[in-house]
C-alpha atoms as a PDB file:
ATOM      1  CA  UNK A   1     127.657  30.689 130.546  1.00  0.00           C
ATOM      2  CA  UNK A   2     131.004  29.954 128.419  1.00  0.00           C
ATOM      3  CA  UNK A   3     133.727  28.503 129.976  1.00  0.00           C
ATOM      4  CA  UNK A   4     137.264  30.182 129.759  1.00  0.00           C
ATOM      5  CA  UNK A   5     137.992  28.585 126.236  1.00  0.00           C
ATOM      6  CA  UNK A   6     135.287  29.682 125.166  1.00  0.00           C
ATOM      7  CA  UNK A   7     135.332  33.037 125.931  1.00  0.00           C
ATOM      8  CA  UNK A   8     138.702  33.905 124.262  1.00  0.00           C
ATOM      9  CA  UNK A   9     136.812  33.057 120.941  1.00  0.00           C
ATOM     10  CA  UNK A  10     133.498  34.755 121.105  1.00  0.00           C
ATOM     11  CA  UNK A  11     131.354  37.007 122.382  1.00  0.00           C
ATOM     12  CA  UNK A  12     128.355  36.945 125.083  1.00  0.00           C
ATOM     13  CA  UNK A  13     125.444  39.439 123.860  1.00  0.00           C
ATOM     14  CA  UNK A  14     122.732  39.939 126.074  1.00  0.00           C
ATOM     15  CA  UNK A  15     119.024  39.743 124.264  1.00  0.00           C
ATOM     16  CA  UNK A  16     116.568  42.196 125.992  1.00  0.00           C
ATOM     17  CA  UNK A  17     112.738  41.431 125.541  1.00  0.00           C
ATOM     18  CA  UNK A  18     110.712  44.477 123.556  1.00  0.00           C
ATOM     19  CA  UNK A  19     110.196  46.903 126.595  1.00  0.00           C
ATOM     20  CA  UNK A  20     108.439  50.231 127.051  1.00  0.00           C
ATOM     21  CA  UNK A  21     111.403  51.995 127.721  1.00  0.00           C
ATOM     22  CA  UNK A  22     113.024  51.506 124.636  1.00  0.00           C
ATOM     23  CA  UNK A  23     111.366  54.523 122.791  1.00  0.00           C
ATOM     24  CA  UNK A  24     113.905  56.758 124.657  1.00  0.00           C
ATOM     25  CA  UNK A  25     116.636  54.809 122.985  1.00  0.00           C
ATOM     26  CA  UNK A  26     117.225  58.140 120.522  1.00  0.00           C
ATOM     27  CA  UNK A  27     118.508  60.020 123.394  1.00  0.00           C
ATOM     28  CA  UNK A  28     121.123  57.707 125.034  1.00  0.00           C
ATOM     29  CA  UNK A  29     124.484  58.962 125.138  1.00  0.00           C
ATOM     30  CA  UNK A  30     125.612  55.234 126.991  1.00  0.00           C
ATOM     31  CA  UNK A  31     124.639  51.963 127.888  1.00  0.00           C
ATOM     32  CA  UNK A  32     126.185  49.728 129.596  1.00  0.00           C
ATOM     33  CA  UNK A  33     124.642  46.408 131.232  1.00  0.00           C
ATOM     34  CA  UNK A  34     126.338  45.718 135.067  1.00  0.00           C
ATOM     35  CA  UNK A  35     128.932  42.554 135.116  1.00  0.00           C
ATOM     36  CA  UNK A  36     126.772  39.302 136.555  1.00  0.00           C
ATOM     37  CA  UNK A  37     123.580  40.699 136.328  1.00  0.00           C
ATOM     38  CA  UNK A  38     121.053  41.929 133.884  1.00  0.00           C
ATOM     39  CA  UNK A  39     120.631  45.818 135.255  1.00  0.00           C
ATOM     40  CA  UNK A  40     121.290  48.483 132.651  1.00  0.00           C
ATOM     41  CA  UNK A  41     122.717  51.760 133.021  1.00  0.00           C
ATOM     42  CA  UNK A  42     121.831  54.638 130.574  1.00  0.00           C
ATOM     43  CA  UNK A  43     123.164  58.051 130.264  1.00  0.00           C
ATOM     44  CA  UNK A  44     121.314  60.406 128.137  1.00  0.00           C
ATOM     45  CA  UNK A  45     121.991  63.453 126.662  1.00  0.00           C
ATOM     46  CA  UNK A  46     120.716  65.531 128.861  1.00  0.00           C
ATOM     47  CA  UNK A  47     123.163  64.263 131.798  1.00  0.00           C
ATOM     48  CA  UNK A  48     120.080  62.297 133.206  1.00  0.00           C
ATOM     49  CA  UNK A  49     121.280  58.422 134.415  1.00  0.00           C
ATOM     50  CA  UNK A  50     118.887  55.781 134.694  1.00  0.00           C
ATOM     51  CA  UNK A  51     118.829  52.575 135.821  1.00  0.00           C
ATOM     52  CA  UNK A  52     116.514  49.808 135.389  1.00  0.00           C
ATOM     53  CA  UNK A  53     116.109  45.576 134.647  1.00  0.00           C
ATOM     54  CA  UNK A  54     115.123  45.083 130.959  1.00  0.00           C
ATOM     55  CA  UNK A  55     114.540  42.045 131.564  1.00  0.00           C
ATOM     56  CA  UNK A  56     111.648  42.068 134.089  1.00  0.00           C
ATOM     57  CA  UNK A  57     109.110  43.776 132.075  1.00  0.00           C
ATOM     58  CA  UNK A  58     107.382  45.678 135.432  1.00  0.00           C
ATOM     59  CA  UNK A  59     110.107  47.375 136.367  1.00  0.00           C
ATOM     60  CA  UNK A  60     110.463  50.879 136.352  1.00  0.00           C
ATOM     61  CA  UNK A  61     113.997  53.013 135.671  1.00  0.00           C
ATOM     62  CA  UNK A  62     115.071  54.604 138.627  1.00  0.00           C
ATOM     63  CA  UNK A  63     116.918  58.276 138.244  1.00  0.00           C
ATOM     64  CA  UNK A  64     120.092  58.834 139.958  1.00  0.00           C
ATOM     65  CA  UNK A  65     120.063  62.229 141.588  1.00  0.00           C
ATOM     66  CA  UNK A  66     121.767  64.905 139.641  1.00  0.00           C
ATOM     67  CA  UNK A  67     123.538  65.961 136.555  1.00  0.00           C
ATOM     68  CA  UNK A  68     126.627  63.185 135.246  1.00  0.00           C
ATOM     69  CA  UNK A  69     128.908  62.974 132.685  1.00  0.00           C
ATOM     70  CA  UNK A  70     130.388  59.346 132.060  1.00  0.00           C
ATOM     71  CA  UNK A  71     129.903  56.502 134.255  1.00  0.00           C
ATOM     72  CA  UNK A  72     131.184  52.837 134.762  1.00  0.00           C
ATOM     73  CA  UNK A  73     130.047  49.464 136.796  1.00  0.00           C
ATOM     74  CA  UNK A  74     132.940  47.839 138.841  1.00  0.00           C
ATOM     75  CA  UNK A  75     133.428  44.974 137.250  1.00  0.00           C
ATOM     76  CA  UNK A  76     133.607  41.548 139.202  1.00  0.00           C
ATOM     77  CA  UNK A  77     134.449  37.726 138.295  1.00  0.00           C
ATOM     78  CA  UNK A  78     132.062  35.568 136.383  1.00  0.00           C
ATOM     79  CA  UNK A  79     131.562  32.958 139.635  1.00  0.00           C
ATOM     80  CA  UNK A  80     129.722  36.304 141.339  1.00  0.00           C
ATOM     81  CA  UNK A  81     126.508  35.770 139.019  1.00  0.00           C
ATOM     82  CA  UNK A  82     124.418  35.043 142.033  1.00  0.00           C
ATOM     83  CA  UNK A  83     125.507  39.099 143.566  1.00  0.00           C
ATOM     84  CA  UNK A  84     122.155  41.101 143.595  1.00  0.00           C
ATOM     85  CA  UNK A  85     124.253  44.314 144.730  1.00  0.00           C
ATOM     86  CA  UNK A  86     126.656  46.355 142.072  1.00  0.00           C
ATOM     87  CA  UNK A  87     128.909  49.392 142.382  1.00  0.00           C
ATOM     88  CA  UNK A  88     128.623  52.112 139.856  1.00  0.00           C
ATOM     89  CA  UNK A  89     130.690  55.071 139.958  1.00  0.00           C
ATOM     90  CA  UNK A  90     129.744  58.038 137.881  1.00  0.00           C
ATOM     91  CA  UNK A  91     131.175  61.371 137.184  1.00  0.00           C
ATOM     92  CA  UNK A  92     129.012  64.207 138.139  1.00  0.00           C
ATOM     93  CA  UNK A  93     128.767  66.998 135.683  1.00  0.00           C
ATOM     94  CA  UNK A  94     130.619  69.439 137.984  1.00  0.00           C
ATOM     95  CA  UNK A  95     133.572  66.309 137.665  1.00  0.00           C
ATOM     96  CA  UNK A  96     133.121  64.916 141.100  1.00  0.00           C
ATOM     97  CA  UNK A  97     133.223  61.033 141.343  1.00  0.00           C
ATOM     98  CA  UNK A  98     130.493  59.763 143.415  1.00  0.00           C
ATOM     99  CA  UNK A  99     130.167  56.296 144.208  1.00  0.00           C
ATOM    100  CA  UNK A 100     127.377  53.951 144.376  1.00  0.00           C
ATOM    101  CA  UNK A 101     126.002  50.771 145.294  1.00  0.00           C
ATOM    102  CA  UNK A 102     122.804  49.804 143.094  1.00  0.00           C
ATOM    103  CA  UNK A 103     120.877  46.824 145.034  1.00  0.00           C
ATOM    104  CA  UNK A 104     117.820  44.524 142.963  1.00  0.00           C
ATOM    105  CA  UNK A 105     116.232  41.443 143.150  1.00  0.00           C
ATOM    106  CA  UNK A 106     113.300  40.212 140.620  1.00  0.00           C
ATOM    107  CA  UNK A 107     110.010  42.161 140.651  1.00  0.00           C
ATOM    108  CA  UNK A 108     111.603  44.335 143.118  1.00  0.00           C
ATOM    109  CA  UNK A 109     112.196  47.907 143.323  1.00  0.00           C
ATOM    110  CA  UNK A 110     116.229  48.933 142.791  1.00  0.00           C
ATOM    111  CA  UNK A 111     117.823  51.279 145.764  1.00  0.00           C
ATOM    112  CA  UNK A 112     120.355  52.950 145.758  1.00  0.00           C
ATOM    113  CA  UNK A 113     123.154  53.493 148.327  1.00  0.00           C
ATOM    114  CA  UNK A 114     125.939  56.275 148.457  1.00  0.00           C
ATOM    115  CA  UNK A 115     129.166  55.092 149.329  1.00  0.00           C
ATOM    116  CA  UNK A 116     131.602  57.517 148.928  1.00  0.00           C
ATOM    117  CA  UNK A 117     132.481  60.932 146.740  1.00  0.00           C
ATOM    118  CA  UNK A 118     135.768  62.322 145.507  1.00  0.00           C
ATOM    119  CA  UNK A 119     135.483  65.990 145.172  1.00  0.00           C
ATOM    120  CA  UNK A 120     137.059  67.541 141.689  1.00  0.00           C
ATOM    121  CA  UNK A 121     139.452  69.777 144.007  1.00  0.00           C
ATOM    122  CA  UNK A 122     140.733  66.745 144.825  1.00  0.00           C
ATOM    123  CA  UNK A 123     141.614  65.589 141.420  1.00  0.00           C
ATOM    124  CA  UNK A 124     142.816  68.679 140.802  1.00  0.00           C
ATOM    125  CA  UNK A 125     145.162  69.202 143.934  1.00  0.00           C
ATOM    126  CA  UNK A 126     146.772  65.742 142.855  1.00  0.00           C
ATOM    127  CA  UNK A 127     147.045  66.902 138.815  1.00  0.00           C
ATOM    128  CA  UNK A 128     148.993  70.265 139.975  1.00  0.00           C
ATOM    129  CA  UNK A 129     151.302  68.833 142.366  1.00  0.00           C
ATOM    130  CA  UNK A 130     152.668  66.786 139.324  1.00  0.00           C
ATOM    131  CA  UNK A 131     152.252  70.222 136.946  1.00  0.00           C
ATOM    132  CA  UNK A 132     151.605  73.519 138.206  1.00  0.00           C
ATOM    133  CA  UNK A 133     150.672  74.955 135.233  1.00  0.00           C
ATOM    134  CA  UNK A 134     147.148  72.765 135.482  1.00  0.00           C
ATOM    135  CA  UNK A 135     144.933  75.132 136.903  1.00  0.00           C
ATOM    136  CA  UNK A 136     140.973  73.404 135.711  1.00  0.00           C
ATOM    137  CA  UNK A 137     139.651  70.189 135.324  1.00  0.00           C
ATOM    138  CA  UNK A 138     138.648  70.025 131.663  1.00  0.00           C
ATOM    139  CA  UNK A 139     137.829  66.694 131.550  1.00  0.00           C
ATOM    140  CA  UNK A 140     137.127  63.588 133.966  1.00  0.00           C
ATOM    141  CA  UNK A 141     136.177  60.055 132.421  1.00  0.00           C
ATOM    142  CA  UNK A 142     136.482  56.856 134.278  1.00  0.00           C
ATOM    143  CA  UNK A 143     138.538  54.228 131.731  1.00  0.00           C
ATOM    144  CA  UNK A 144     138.310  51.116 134.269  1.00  0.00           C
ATOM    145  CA  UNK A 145     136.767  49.857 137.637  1.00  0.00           C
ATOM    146  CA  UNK A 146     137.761  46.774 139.191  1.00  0.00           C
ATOM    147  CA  UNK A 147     138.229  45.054 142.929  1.00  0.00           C
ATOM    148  CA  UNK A 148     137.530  48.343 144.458  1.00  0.00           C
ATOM    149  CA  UNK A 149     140.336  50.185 142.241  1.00  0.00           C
ATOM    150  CA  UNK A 150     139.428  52.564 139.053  1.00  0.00           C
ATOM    151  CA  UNK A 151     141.428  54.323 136.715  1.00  0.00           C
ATOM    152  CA  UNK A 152     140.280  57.922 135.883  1.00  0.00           C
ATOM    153  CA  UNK A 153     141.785  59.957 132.531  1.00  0.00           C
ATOM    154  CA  UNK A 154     141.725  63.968 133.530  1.00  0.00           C
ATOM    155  CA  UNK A 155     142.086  66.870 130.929  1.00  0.00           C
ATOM    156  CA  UNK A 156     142.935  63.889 128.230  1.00  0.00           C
ATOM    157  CA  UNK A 157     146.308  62.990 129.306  1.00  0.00           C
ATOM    158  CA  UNK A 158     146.858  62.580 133.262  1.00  0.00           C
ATOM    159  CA  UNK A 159     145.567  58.846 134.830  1.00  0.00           C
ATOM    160  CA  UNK A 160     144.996  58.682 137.656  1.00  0.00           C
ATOM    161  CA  UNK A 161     144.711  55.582 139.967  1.00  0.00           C
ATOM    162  CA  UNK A 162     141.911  55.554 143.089  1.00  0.00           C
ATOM    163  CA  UNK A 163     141.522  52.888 145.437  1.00  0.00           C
ATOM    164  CA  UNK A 164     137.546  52.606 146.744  1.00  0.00           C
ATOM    165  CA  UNK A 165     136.986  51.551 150.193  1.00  0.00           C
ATOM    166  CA  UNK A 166     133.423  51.311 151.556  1.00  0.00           C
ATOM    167  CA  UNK A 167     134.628  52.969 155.059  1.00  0.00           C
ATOM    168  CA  UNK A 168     136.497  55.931 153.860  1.00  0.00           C
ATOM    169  CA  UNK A 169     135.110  59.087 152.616  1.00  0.00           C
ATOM    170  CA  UNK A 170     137.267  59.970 150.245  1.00  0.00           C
ATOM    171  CA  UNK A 171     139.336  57.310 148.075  1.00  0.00           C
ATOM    172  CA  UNK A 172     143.271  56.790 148.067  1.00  0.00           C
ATOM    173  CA  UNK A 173     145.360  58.452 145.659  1.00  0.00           C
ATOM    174  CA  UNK A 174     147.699  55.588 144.333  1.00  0.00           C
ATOM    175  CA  UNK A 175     149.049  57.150 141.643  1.00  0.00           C
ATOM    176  CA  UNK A 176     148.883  59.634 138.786  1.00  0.00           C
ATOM    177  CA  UNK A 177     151.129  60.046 135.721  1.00  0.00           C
ATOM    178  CA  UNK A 178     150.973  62.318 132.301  1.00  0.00           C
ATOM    179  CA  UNK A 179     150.389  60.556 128.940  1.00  0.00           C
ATOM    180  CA  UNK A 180     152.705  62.128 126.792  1.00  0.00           C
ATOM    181  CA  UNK A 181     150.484  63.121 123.962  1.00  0.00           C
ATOM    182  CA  UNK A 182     150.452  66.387 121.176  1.00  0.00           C
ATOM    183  CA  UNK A 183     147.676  68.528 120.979  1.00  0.00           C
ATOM    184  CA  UNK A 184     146.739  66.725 117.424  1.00  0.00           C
ATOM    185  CA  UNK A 185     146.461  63.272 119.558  1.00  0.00           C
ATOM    186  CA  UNK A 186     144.386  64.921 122.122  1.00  0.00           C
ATOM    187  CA  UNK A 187     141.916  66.318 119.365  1.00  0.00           C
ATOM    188  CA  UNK A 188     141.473  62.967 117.175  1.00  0.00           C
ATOM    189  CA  UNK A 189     141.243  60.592 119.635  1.00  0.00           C
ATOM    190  CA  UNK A 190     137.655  59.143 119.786  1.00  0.00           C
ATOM    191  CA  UNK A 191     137.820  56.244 122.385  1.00  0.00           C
ATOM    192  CA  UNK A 192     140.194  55.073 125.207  1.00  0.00           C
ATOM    193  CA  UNK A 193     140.078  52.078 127.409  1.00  0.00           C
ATOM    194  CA  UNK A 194     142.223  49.863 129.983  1.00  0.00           C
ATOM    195  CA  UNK A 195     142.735  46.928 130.103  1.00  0.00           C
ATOM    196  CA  UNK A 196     145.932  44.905 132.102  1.00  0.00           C
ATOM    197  CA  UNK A 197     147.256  47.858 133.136  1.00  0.00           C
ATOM    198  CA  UNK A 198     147.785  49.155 130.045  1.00  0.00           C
ATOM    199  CA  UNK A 199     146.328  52.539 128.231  1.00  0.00           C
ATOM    200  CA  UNK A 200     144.514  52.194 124.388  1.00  0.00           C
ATOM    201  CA  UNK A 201     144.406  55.662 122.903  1.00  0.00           C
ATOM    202  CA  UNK A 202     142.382  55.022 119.860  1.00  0.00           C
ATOM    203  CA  UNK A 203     142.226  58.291 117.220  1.00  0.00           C
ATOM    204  CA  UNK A 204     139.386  59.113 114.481  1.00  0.00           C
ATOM    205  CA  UNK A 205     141.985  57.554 111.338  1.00  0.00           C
ATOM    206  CA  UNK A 206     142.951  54.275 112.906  1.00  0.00           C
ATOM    207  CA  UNK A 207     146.102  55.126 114.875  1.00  0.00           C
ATOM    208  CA  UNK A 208     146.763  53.508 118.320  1.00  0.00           C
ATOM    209  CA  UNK A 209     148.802  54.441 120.661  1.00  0.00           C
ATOM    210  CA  UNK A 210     149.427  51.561 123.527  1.00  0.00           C
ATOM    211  CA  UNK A 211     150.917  53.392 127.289  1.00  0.00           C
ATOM    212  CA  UNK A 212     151.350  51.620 130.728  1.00  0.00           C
ATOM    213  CA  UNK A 213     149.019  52.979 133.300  1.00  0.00           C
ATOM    214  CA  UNK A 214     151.885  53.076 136.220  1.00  0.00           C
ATOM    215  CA  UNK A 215     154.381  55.942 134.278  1.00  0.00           C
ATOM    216  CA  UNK A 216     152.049  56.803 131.219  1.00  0.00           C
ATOM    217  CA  UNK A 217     155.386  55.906 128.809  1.00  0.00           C
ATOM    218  CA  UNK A 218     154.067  54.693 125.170  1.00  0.00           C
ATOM    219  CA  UNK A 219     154.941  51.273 124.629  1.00  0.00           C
ATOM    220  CA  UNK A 220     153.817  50.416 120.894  1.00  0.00           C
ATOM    221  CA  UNK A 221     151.738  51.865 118.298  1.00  0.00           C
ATOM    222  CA  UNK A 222     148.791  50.240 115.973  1.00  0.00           C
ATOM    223  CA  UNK A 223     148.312  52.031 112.456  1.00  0.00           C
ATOM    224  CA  UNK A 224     145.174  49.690 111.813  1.00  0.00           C
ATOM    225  CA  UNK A 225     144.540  51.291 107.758  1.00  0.00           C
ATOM    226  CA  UNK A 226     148.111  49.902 107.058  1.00  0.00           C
ATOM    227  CA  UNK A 227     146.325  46.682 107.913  1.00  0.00           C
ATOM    228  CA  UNK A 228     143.509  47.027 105.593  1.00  0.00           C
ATOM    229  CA  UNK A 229     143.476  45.267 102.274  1.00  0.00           C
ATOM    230  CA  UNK A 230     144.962  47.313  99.303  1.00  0.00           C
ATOM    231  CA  UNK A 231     141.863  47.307  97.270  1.00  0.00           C
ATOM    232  CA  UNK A 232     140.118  48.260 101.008  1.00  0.00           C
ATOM    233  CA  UNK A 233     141.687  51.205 101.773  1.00  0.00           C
ATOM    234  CA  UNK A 234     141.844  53.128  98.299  1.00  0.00           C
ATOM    235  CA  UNK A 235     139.214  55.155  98.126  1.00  0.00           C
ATOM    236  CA  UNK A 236     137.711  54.673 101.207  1.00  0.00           C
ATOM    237  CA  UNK A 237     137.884  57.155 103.938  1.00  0.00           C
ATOM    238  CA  UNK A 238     137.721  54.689 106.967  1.00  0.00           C
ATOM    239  CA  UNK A 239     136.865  55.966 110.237  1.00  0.00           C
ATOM    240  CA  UNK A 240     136.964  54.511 113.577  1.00  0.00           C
ATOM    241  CA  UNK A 241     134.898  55.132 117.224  1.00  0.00           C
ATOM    242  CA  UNK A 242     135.644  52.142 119.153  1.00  0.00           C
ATOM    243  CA  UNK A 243     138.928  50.312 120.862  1.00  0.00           C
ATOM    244  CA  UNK A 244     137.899  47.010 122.578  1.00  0.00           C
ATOM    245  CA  UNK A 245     140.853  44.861 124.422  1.00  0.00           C
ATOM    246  CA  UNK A 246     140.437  40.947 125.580  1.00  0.00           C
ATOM    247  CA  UNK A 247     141.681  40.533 129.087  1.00  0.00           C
ATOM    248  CA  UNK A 248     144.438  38.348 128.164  1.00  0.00           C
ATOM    249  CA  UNK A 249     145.905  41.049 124.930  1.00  0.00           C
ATOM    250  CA  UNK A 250     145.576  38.630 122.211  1.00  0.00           C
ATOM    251  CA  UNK A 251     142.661  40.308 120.467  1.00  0.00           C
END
């Protein structure tokens, strides 16, 4: 494991052993391995999510009941390594957030655990008292999960904050705000992510636009090609599909 200093400067990739499983890798829409542990969650294109350990070579994925659209692990602090039980909330393909609790130990078999839901009516009620002229949910993608709190984009420019708790039903609305975006931003943008409470919006050509979570305001704006070298950029079309943000801003 690096220590902080360490960590600013480079990157921890996770080597996974050959594995039957693998030959499905043509039909995964996402990946993404859970934060102090080695279980991998897949989404393929079919709306099918899987989880299983790659690294014990006996396991078996286990399905998650029903259809899903995007999906994130909560992510927790580096000193919780020794944590054999992870949250995962995903977005069902009707755009209800359920939430989960994924349990496994070595050469055992992974459970899961429902926690909570939050029905797409719900989303929506929240969206409309803000602007009544929402009347669908278009879109629903989780951008960040953290200490019980996640931050959800809807139709591509409202965010919405939700606060988890493991007795409730039903999260807590604690707030939700409009991205001021055009229709062009809304069409090129390819990737978007949070990170300290602050909104990426990364489009097909480069362009970033940087907005704070709490009001949705922008707050700066990248044109990465302008950072290209000259003999770079000419006559290259350069595309982009991927904003990644260090906790700390600096990269």
């Amino acid at each position: 494991m690096l220590d902080a200093a360490e960590r600013c400067s480079s990157m921890e990739v996770a080597v996974i052993p050959e594995n039957q499983h693998f030959g499905h890798v043509r039909d995964i829409q996402k990946a993404e391995l859970c934060y102090g542990g080695s279980l991998l969650c897949c989404l393929d294109v079919r709306g099918q999510l899987e989880l299983w350990d790659p690294s014990d070579r006996e396991a078996l994925p286990v399905a998650v009941e029903g259809c899903f659209r995007d999906f994130s692990w909560e992510e927790v602090a580096a000193h919780s390594s020794e944590v054999n039980a992870f949250s995962l909330l995903a977005v069902e393909s009707q755009n209800h957030l359920k939430l989960l609790e994924v349990e496994a130990e070595q050469s055992s078999n992974i459970s899961l655990i429902f926690v909570c839901k939050c029905p797409a009516d719900l989303l929506l009620d929240v969206v409309t008292k803000q602007d009544q002229s929402v009347c669908e949910l278009q879109s629903v993608q989780v951008l960040s999960f953290a200490a019980g709190r996640s931050c959800v984009m809807v139709n591509w420019n409202w965010l919405l904050q939700l606060q988890w708790q493991q007795d409730e039903e039903e999260p807590k609305v604690l707030s939700c705000c409009g991205v001021q975006l055009s229709s062009m931003d809304r069409q090129t943008a390819v990737h978007h992510c949070v990170c300290a409470e602050t909104l990426f919006i990364l489009s097909a050509v480069g362009f970033i636009s940087i907005h704070s979570i709490t009001d949705g305001l922008l707050l700066a704006t990248i044109d990465l090609p302008a950072y290209l070298t000259p003999g770079l950029a000419e006559g290259h079309a350069t595309s982009f599909c991927l904003v990644q943000v260090s906790a700390d801003l600096s990269t």
